[in-house]
Protein backbone atom coordinates (compact mmCIF):
# COMPACT_ATOMS: atom_id res chain seq x y z
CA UNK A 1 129.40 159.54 146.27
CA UNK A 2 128.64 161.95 143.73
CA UNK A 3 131.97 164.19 143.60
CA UNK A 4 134.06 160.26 143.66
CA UNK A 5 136.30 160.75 140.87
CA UNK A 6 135.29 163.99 139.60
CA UNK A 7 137.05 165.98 136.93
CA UNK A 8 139.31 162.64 136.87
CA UNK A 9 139.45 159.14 134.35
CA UNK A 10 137.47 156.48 135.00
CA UNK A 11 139.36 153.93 137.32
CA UNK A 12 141.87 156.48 138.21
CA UNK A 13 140.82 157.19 141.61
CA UNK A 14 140.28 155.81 144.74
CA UNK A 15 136.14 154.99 145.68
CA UNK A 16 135.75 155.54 149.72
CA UNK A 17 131.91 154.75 148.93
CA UNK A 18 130.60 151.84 147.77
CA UNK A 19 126.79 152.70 147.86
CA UNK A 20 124.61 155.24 150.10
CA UNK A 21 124.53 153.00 153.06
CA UNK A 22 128.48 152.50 153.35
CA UNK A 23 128.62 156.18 152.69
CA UNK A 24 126.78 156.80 155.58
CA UNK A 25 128.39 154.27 157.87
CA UNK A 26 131.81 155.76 156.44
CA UNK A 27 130.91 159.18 157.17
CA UNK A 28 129.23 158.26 160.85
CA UNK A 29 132.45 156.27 161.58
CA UNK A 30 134.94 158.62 160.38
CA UNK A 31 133.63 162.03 161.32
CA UNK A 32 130.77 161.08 163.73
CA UNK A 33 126.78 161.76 163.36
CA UNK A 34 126.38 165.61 163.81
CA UNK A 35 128.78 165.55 159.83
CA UNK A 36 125.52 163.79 158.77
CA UNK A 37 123.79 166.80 159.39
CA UNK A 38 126.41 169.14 158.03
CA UNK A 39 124.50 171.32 155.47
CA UNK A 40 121.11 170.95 157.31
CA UNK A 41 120.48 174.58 158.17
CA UNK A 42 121.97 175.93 155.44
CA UNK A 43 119.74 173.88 153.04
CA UNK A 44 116.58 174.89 155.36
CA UNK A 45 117.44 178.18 154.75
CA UNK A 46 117.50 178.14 150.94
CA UNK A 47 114.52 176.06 150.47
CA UNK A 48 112.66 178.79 152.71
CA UNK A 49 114.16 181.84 150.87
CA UNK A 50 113.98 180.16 147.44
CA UNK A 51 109.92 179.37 148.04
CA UNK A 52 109.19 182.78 150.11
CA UNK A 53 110.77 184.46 147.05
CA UNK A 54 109.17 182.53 144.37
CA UNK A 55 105.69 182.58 145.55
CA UNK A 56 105.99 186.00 146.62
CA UNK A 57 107.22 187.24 143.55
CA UNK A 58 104.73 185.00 141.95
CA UNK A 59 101.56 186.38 144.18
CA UNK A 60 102.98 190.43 143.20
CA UNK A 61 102.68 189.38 139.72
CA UNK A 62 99.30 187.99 140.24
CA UNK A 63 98.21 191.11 142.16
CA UNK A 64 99.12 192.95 139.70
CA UNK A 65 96.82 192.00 136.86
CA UNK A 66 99.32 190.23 134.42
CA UNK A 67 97.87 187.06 134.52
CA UNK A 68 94.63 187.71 133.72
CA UNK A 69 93.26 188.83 130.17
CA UNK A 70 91.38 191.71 129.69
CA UNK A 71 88.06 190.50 130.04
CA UNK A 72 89.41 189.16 133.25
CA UNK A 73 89.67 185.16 132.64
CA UNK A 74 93.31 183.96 133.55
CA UNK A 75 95.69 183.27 130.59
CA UNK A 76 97.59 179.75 130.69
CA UNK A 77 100.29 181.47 128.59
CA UNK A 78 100.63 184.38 130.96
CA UNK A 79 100.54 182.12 134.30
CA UNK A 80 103.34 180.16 132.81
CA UNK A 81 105.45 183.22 132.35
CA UNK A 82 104.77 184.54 135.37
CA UNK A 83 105.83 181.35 137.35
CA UNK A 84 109.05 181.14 135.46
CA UNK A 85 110.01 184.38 136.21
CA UNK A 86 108.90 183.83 139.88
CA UNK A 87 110.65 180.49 139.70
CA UNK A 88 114.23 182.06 138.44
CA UNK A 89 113.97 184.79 140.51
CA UNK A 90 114.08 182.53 143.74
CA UNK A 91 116.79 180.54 142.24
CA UNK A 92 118.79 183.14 141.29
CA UNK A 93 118.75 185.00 144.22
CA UNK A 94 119.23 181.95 146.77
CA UNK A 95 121.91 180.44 144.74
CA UNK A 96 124.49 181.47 147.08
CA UNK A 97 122.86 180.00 150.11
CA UNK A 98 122.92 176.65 148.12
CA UNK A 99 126.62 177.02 147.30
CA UNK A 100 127.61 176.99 151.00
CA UNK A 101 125.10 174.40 151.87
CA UNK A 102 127.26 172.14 148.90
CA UNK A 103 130.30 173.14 150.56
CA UNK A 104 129.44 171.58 153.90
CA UNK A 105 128.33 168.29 152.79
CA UNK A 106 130.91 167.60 150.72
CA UNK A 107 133.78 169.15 152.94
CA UNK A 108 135.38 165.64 155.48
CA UNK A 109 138.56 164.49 157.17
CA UNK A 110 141.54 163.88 155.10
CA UNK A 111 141.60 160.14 155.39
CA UNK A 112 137.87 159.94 153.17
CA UNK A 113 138.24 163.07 152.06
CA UNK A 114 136.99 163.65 148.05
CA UNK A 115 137.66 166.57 145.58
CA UNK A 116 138.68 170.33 147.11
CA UNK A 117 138.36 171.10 150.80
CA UNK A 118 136.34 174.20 151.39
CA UNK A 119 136.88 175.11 154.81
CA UNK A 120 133.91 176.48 155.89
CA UNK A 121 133.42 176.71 160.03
């Protein structure tokens, strides 16, 4: 539903979906259940490599030292840091992972077919 129309005018295209539960009985219909579940492993994957990165990147920097003070309390400021950089470091480095997942769940027959065709096997 969300790529319907995309980079075009309003009313200009054609809308195969009218809502999320004709979208799925579209998709079931037209390309059967397993394209329901197109994406599935691939979006597994990221969310483990994403989190496995962040929080170990996260528990280095907290092993480390950096976000505690000197007298040993923990900073707010430097905890915040630290989980940013943790946090972009996971999405930065998993992005690709997420661009094939994308690529499989939007990618469909011809006939309901929206946007570009990637096609990934």
């Amino acid at each position: 539903m969300q790529l319907q129309g995309e980079l075009q005018r309003r009313g200009s295209y054609q809308l195969h979906y009218r809502n999320v539960f004709h979208a799925t009985y579209t998709i079931w219909k037209v390309d059967g259940w397993p394209a329901l579940q197109k994406g599935l492993l691939p979006a597994l994957v990221y969310q483990f490599c994403m989190n496995g990165i962040r929080l170990g990147t996260y528990s280095i920097i907290e092993d480390s030292g950096y976000t505690s003070t000197r007298d040993g309390r923990i900073s707010g400021l430097r905890s915040t840091v630290s989980g940013a950089l943790a946090g972009v470091t996971g999405a930065i480095l998993s992005s690709p992972i997420y661009l094939v997942k994308t690529h499989l769940q939007a990618q469909s027959t011809s006939t309901i077919a929206v946007g570009h065709q990637y096609k990934h096997e």
